[in-house]
PDB file of N, CA and C in Angstrom:
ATOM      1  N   UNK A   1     -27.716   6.512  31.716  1.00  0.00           N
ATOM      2  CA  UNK A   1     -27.496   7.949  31.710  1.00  0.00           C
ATOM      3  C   UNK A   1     -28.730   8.700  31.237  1.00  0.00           C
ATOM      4  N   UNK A   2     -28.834   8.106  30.118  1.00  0.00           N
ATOM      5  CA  UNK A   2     -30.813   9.010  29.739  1.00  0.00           C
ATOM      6  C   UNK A   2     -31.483   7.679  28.980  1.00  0.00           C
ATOM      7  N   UNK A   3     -32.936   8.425  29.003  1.00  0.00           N
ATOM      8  CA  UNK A   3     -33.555   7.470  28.473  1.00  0.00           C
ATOM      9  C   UNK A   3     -34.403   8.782  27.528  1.00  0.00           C
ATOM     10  N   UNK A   4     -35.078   7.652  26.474  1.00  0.00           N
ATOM     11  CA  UNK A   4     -35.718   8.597  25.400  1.00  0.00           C
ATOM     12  C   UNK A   4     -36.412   7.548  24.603  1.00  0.00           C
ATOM     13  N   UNK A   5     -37.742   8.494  24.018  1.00  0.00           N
ATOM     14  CA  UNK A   5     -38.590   7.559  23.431  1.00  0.00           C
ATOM     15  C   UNK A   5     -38.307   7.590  21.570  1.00  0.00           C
ATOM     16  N   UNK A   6     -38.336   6.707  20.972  1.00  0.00           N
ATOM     17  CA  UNK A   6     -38.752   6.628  19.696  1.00  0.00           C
ATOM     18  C   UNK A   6     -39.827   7.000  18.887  1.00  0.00           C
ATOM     19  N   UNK A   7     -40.002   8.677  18.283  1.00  0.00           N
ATOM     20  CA  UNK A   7     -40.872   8.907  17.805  1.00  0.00           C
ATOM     21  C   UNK A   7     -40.968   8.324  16.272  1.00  0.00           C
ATOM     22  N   UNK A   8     -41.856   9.331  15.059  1.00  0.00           N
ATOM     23  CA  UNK A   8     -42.064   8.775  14.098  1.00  0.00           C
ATOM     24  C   UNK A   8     -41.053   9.422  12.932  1.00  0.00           C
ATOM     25  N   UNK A   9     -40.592  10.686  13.861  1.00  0.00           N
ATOM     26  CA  UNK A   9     -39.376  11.913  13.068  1.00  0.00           C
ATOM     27  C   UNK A   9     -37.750  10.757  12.964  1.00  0.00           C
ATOM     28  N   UNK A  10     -38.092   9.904  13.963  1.00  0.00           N
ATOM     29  CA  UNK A  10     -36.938   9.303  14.551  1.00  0.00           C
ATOM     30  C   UNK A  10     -36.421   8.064  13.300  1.00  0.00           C
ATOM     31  N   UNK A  11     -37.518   7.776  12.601  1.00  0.00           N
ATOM     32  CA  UNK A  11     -37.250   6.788  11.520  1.00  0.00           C
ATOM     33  C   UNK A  11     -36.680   7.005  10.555  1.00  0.00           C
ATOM     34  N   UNK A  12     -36.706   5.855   9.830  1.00  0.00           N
ATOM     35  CA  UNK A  12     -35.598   5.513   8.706  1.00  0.00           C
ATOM     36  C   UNK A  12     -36.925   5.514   7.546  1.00  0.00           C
ATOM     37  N   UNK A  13     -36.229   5.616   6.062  1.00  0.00           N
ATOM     38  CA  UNK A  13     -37.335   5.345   4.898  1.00  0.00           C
ATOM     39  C   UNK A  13     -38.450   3.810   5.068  1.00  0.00           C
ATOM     40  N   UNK A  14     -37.334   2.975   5.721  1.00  0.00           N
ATOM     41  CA  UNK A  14     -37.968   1.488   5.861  1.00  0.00           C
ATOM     42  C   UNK A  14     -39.090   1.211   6.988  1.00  0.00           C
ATOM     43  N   UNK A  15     -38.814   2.465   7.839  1.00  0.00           N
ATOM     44  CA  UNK A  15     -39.810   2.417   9.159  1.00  0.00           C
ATOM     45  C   UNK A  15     -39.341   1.662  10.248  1.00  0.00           C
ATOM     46  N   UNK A  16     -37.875   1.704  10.499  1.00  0.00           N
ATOM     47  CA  UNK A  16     -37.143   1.410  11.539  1.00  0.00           C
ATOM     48  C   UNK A  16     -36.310   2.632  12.265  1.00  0.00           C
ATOM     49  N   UNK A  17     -36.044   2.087  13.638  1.00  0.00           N
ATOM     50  CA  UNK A  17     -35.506   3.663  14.172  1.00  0.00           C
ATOM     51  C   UNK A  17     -33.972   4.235  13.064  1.00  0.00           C
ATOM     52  N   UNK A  18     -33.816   5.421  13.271  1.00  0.00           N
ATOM     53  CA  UNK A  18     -32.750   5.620  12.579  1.00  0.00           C
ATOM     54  C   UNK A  18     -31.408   5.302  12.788  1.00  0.00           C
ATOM     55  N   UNK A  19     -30.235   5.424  12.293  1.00  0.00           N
ATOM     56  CA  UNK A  19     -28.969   4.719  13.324  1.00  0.00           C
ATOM     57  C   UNK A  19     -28.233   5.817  13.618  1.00  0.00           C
ATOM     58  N   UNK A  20     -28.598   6.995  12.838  1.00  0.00           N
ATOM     59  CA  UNK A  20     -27.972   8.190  13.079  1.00  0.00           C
ATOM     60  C   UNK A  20     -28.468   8.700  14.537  1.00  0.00           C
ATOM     61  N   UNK A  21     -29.848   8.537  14.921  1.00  0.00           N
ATOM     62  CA  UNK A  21     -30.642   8.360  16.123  1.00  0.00           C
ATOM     63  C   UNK A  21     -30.268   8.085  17.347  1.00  0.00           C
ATOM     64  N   UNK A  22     -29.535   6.729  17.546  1.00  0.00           N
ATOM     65  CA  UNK A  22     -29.467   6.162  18.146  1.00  0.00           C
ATOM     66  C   UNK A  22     -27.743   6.580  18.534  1.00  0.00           C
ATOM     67  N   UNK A  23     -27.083   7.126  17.689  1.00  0.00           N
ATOM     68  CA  UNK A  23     -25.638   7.233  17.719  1.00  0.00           C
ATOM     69  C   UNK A  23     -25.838   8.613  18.606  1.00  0.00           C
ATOM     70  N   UNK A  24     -26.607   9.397  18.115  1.00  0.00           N
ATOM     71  CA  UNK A  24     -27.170  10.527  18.939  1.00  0.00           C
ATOM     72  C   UNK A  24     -27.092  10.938  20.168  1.00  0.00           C
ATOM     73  N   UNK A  25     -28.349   9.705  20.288  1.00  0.00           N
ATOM     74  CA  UNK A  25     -28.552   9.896  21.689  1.00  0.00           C
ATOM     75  C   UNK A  25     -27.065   9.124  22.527  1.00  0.00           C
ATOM     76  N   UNK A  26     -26.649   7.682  21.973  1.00  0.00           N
ATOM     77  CA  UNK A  26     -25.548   7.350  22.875  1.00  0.00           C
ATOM     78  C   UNK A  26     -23.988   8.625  23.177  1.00  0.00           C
ATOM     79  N   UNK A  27     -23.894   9.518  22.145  1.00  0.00           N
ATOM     80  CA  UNK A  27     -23.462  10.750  22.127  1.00  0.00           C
ATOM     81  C   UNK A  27     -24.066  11.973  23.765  1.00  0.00           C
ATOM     82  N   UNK A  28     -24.957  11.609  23.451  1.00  0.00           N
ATOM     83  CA  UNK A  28     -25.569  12.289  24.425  1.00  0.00           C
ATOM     84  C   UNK A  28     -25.331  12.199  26.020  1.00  0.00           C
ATOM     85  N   UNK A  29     -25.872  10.528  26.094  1.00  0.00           N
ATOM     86  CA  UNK A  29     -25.370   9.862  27.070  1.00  0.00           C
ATOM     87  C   UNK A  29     -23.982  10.253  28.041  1.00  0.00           C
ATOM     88  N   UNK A  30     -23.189  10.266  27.067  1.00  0.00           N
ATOM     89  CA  UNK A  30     -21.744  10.085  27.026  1.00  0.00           C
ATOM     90  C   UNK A  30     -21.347  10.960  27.645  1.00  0.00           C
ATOM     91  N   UNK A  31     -21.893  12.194  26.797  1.00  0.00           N
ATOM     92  CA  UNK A  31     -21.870  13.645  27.144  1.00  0.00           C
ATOM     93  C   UNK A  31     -21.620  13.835  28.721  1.00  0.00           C
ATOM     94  N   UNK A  32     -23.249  13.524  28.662  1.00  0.00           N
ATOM     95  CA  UNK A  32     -23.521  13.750  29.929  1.00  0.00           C
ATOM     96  C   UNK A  32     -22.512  13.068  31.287  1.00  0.00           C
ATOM     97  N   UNK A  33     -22.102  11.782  31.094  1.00  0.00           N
ATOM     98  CA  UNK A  33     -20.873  11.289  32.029  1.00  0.00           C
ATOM     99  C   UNK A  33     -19.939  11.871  31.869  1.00  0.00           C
ATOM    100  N   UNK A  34     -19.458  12.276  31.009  1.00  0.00           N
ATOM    101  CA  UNK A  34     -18.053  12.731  30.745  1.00  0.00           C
ATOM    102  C   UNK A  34     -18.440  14.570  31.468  1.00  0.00           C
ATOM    103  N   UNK A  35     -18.901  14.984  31.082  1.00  0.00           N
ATOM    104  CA  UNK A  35     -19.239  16.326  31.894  1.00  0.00           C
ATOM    105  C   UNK A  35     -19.259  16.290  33.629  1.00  0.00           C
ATOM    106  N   UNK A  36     -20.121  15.063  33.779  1.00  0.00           N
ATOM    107  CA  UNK A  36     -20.328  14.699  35.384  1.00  0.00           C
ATOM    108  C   UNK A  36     -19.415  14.584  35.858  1.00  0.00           C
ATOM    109  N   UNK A  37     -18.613  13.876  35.383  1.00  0.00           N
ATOM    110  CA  UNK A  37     -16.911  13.358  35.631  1.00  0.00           C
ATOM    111  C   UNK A  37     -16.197  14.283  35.730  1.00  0.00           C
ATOM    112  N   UNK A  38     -15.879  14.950  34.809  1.00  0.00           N
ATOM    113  CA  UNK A  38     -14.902  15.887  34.513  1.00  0.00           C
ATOM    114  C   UNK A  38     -15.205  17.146  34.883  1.00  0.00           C
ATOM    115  N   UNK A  39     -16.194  17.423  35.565  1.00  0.00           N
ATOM    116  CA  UNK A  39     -16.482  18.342  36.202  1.00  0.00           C
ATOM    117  C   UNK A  39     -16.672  19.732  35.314  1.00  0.00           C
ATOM    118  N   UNK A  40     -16.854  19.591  34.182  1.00  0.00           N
ATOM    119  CA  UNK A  40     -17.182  20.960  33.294  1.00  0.00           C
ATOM    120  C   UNK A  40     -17.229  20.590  31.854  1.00  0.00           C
ATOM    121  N   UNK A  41     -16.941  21.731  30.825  1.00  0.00           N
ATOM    122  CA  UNK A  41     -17.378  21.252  29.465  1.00  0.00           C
ATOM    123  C   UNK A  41     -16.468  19.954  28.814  1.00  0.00           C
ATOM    124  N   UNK A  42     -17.197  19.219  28.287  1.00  0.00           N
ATOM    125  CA  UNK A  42     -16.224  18.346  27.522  1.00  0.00           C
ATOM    126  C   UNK A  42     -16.476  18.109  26.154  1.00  0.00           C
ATOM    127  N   UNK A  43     -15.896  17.958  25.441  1.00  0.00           N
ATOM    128  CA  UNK A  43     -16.535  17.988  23.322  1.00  0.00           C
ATOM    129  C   UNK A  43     -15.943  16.454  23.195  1.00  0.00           C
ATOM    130  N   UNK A  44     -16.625  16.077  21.905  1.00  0.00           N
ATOM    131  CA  UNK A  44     -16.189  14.475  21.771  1.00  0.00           C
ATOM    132  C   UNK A  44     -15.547  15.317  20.509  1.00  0.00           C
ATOM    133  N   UNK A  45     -14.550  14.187  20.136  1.00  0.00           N
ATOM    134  CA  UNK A  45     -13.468  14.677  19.222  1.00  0.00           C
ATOM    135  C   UNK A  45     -13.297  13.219  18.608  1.00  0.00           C
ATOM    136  N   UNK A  46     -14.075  11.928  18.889  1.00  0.00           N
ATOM    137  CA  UNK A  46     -13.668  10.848  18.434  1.00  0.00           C
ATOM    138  C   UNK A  46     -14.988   9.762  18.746  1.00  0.00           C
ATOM    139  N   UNK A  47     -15.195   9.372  17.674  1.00  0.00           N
ATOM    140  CA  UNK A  47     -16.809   8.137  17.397  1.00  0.00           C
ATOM    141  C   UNK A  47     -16.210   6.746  16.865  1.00  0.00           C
ATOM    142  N   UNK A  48     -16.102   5.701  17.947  1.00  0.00           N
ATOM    143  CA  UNK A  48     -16.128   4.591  16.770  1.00  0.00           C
ATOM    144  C   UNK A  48     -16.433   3.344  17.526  1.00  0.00           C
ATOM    145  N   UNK A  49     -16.311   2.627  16.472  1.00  0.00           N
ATOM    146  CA  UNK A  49     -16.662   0.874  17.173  1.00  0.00           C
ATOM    147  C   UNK A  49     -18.549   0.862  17.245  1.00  0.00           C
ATOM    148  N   UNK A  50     -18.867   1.285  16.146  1.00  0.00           N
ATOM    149  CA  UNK A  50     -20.456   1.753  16.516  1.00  0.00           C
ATOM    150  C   UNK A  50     -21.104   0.264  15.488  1.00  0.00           C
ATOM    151  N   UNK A  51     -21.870  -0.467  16.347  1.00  0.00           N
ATOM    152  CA  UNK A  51     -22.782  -1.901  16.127  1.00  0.00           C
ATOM    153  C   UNK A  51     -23.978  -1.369  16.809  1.00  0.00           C
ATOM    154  N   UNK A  52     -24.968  -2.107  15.858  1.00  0.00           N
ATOM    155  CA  UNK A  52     -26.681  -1.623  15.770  1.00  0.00           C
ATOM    156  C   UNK A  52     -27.015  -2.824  15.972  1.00  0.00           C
ATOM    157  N   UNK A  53     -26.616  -4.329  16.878  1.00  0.00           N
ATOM    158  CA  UNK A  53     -27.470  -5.709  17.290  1.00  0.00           C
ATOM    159  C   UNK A  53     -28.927  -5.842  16.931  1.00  0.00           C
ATOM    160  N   UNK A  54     -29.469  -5.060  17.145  1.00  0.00           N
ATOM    161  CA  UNK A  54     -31.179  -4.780  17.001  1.00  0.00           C
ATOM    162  C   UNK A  54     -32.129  -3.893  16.590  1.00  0.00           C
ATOM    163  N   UNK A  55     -33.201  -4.185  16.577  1.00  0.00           N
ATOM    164  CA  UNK A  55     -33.773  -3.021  16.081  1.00  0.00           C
ATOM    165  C   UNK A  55     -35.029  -2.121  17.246  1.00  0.00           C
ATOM    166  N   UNK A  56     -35.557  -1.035  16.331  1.00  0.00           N
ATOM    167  CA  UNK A  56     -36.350  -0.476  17.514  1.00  0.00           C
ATOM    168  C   UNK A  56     -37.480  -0.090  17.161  1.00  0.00           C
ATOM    169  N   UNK A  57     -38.425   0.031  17.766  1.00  0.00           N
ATOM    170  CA  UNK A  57     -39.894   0.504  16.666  1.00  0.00           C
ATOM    171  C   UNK A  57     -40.438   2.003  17.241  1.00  0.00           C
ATOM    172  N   UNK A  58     -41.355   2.715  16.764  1.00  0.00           N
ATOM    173  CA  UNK A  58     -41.784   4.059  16.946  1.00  0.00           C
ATOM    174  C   UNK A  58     -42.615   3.796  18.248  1.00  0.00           C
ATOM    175  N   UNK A  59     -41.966   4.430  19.247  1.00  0.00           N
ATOM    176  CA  UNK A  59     -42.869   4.166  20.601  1.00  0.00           C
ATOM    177  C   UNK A  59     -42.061   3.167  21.782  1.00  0.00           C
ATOM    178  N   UNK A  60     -40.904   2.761  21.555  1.00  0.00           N
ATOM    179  CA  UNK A  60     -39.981   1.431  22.106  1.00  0.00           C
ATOM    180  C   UNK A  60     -39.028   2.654  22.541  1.00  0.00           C
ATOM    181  N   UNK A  61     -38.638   2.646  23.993  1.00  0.00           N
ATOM    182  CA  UNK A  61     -37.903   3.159  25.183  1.00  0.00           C
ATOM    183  C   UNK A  61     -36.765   2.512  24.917  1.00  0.00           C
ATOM    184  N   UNK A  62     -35.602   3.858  24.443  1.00  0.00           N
ATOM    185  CA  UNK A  62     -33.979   3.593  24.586  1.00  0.00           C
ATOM    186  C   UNK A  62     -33.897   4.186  25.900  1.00  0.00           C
ATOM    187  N   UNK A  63     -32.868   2.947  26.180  1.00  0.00           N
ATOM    188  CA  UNK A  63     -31.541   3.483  27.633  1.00  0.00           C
ATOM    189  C   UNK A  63     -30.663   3.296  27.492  1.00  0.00           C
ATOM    190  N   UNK A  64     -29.785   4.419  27.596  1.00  0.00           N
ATOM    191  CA  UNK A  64     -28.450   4.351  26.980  1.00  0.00           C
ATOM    192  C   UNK A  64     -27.711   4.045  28.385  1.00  0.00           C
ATOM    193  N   UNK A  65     -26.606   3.524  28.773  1.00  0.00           N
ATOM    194  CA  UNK A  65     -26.047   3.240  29.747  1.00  0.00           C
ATOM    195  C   UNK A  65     -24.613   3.150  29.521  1.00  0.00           C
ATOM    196  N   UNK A  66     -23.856   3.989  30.054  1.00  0.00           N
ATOM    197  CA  UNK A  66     -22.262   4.364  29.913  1.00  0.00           C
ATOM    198  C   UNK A  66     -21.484   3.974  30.646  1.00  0.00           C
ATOM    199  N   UNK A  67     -20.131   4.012  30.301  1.00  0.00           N
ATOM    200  CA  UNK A  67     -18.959   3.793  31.709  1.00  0.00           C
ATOM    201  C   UNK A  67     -17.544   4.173  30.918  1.00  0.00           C
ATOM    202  N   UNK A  68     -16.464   4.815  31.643  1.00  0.00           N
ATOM    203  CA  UNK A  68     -16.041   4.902  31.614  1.00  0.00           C
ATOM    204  C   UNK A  68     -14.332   4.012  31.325  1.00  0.00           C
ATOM    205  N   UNK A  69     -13.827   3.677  30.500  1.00  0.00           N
ATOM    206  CA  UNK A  69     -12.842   2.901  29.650  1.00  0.00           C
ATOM    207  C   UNK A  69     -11.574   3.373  29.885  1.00  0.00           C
ATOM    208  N   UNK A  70     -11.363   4.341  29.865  1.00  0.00           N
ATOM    209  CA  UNK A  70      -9.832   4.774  29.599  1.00  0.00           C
ATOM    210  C   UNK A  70      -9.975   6.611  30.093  1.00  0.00           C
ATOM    211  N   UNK A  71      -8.915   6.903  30.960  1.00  0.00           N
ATOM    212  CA  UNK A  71      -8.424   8.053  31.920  1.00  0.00           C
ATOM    213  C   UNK A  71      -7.425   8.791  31.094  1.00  0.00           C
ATOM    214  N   UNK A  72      -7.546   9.247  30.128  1.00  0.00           N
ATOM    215  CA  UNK A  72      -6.269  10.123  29.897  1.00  0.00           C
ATOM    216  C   UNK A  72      -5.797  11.421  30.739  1.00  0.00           C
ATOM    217  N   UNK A  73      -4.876  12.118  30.371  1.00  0.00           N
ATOM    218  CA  UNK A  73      -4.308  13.480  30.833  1.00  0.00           C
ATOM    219  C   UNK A  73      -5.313  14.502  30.637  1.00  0.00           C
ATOM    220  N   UNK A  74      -6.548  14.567  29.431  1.00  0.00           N
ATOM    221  CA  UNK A  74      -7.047  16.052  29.387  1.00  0.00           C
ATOM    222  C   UNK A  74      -8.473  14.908  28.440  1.00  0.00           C
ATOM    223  N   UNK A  75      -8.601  13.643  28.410  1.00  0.00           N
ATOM    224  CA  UNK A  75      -9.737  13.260  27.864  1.00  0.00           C
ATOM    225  C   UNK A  75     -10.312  11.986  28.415  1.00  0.00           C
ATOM    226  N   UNK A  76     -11.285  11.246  28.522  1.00  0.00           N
ATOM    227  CA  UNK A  76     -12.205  10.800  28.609  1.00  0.00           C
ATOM    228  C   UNK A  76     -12.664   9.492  28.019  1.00  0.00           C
ATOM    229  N   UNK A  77     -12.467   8.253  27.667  1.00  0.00           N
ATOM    230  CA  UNK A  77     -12.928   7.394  26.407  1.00  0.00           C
ATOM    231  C   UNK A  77     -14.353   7.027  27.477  1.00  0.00           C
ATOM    232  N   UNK A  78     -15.362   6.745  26.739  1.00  0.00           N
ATOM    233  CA  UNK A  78     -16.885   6.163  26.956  1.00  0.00           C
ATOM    234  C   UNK A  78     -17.379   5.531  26.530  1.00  0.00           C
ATOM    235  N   UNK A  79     -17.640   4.098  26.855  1.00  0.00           N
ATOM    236  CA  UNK A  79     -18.211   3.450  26.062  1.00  0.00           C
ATOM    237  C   UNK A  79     -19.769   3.261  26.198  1.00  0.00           C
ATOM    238  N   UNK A  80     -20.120   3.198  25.420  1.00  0.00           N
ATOM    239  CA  UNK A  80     -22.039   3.598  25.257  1.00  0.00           C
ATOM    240  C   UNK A  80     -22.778   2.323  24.888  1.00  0.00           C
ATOM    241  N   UNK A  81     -23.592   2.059  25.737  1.00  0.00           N
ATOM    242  CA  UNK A  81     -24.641   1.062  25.224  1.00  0.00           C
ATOM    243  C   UNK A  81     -26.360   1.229  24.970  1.00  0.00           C
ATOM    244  N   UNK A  82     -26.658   1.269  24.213  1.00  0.00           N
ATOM    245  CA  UNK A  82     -28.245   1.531  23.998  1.00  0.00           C
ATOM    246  C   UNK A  82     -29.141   0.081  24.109  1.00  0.00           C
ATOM    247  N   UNK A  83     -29.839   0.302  24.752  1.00  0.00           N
ATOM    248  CA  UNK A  83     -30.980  -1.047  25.025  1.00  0.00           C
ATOM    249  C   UNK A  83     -32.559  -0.514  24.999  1.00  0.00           C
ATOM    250  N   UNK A  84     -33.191  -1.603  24.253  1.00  0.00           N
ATOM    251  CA  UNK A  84     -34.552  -1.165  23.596  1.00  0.00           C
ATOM    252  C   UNK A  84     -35.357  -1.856  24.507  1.00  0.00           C
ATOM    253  N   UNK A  85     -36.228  -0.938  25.060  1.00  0.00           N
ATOM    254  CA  UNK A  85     -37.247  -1.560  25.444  1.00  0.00           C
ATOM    255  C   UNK A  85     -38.826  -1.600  25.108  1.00  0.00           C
ATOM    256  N   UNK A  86     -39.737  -2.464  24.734  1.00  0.00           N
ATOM    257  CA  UNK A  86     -40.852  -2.974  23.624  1.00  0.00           C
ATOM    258  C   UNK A  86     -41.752  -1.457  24.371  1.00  0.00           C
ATOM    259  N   UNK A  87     -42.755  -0.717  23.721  1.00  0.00           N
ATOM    260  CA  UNK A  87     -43.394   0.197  24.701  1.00  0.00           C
ATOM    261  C   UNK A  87     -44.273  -0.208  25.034  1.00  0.00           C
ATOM    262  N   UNK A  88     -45.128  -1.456  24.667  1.00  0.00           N
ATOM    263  CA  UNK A  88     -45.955  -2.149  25.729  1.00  0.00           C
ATOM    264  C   UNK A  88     -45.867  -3.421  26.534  1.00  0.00           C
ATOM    265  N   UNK A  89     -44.497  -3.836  26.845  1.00  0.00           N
ATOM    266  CA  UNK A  89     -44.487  -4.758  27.709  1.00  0.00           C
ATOM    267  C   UNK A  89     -42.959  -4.378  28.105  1.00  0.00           C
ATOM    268  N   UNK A  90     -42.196  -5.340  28.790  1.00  0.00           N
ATOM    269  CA  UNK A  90     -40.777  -5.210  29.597  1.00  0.00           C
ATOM    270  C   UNK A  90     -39.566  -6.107  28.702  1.00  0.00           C
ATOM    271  N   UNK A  91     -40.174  -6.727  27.563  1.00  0.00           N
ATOM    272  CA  UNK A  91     -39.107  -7.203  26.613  1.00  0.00           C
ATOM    273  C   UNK A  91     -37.862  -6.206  26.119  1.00  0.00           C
ATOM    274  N   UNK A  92     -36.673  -6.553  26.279  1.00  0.00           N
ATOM    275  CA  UNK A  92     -35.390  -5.263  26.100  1.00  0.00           C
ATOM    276  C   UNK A  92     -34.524  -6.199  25.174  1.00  0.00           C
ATOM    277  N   UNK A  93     -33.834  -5.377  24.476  1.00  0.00           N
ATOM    278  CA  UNK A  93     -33.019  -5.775  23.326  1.00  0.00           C
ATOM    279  C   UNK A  93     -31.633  -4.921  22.985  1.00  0.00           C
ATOM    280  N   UNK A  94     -30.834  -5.208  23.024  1.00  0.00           N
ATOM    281  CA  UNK A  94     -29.430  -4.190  23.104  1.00  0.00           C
ATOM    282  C   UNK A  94     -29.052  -3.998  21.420  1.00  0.00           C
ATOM    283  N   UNK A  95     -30.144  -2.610  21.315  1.00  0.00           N
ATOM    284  CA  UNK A  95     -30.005  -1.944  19.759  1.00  0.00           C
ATOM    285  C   UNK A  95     -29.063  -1.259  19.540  1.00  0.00           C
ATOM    286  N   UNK A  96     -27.669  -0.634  20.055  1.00  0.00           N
ATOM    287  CA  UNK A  96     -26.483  -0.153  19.415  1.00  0.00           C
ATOM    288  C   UNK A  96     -25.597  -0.426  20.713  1.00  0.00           C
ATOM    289  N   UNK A  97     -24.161   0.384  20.044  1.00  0.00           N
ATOM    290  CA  UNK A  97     -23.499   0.289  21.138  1.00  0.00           C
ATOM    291  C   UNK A  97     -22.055   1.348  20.417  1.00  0.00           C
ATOM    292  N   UNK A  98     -21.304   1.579  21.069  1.00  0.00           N
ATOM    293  CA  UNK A  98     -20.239   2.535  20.781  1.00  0.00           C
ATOM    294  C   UNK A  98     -19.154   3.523  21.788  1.00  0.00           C
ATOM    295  N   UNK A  99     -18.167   3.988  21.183  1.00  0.00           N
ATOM    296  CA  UNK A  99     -17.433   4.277  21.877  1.00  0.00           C
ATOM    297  C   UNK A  99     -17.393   5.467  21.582  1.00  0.00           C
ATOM    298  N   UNK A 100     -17.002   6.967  22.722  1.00  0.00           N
ATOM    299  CA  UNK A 100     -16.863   8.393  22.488  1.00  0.00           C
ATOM    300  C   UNK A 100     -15.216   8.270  23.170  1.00  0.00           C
ATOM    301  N   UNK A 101     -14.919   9.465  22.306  1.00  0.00           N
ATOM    302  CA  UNK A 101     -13.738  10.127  23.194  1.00  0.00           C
ATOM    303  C   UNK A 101     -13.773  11.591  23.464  1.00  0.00           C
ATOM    304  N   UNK A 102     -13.845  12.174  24.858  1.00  0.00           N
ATOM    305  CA  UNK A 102     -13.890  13.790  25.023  1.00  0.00           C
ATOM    306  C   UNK A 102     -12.676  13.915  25.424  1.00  0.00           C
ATOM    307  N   UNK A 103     -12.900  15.209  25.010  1.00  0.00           N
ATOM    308  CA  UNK A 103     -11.471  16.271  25.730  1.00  0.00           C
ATOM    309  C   UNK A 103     -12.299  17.218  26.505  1.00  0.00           C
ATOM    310  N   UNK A 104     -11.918  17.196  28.039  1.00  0.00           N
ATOM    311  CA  UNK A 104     -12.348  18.225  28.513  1.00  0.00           C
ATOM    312  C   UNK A 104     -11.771  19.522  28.217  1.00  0.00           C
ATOM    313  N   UNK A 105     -12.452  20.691  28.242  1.00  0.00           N
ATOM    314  CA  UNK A 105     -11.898  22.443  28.073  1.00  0.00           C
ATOM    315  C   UNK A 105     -12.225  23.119  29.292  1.00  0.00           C
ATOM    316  N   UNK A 106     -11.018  23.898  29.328  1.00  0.00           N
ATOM    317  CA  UNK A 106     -11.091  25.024  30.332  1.00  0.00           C
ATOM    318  C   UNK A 106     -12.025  26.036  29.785  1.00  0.00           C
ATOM    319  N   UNK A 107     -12.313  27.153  30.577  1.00  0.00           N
ATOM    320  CA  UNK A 107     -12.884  28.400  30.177  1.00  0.00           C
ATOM    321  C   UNK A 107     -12.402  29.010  28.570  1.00  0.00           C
ATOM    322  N   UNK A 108     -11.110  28.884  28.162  1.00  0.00           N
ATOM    323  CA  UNK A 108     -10.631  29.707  27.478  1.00  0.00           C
ATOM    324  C   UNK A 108     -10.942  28.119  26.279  1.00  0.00           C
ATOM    325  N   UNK A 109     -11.789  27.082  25.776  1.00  0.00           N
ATOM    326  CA  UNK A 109     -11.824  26.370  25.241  1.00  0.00           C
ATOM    327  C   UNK A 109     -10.533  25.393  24.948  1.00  0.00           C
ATOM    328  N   UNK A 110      -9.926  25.588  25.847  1.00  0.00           N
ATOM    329  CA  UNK A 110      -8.223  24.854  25.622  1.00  0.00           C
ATOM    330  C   UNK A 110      -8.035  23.457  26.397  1.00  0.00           C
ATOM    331  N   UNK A 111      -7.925  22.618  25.932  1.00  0.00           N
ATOM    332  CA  UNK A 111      -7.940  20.629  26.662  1.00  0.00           C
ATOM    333  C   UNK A 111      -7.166  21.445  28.444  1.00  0.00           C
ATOM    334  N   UNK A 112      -8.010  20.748  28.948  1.00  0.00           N
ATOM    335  CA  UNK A 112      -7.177  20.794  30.801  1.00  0.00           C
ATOM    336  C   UNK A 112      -7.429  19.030  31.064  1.00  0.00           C
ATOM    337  N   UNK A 113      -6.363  19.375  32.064  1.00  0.00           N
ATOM    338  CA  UNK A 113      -6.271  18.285  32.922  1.00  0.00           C
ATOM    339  C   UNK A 113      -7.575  17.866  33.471  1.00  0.00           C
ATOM    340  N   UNK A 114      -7.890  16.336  33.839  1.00  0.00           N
ATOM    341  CA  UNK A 114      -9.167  15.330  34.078  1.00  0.00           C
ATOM    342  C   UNK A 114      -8.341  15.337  35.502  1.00  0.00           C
ATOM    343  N   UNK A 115      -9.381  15.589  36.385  1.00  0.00           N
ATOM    344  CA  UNK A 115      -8.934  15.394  38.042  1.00  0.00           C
ATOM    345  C   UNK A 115      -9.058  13.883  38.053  1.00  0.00           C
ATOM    346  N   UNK A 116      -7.920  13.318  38.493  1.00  0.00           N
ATOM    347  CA  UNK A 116      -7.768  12.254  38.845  1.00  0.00           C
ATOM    348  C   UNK A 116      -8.171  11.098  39.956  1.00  0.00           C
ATOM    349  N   UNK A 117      -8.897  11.999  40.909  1.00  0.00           N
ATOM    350  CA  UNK A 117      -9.923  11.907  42.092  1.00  0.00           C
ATOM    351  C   UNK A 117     -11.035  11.861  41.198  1.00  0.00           C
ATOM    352  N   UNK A 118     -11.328  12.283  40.415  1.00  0.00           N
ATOM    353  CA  UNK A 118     -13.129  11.977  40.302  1.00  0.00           C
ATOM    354  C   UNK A 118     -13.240  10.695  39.889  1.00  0.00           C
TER     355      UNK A 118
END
């Protein structure tokens, strides 16, 4: 769904990427499917099942990569995977992973129905 680089703002005190970072961007990710999907705004209302396998260094290419889990009446579940890739060679490493839940909103910010065709 996106990809994004690891700057030096992005770290932790120890000089590893952050995990708040990384939850972020798979947030992001998510976002972004669940919007595509659902064809308009959607808010996450629910974070969990979140594992950090690896680590990432300042300059090492996340790709977050999503799919879709569970169809409700007016929400969305997503599950999110982040994978690291080294920034000078093609070595990849699967540094987090996690689950979103959206509710899509109508205009008036109120949960609507998820078209069941998309």
């Amino acid at each position: 769904m996106i990809r994004a680089t690891a700057m030096p703002t992005d770290l932790n005190p120890y000089g590893g990427v952050f995990g708040g970072w990384l939850m972020a961007q798979m947030a992001l990710g998510a976002g972004a499917l669940a919007s595509r999907v659902g064809k308009g705004k959607a808010v996450v209302v629910h974070a969990t099942d979140f594992t950090f396998p690896g680590a990432m260094q300042v300059g090492d290419e996340l790709s977050v990569y999503c799919k879709i889990i569970v169809r409700g009446n007016t929400s969305l579940t997503i599950q999110a995977e982040g994978v690291g890739r080294e920034r000078d060679g093609e070595a990849t490493t699967k540094v987090s992973a996690g689950t979103f839940k959206f509710v899509m909103l109508d205009e008036n910010d109120r949960p609507r129905q998820v078209d069941r065709n998309a």
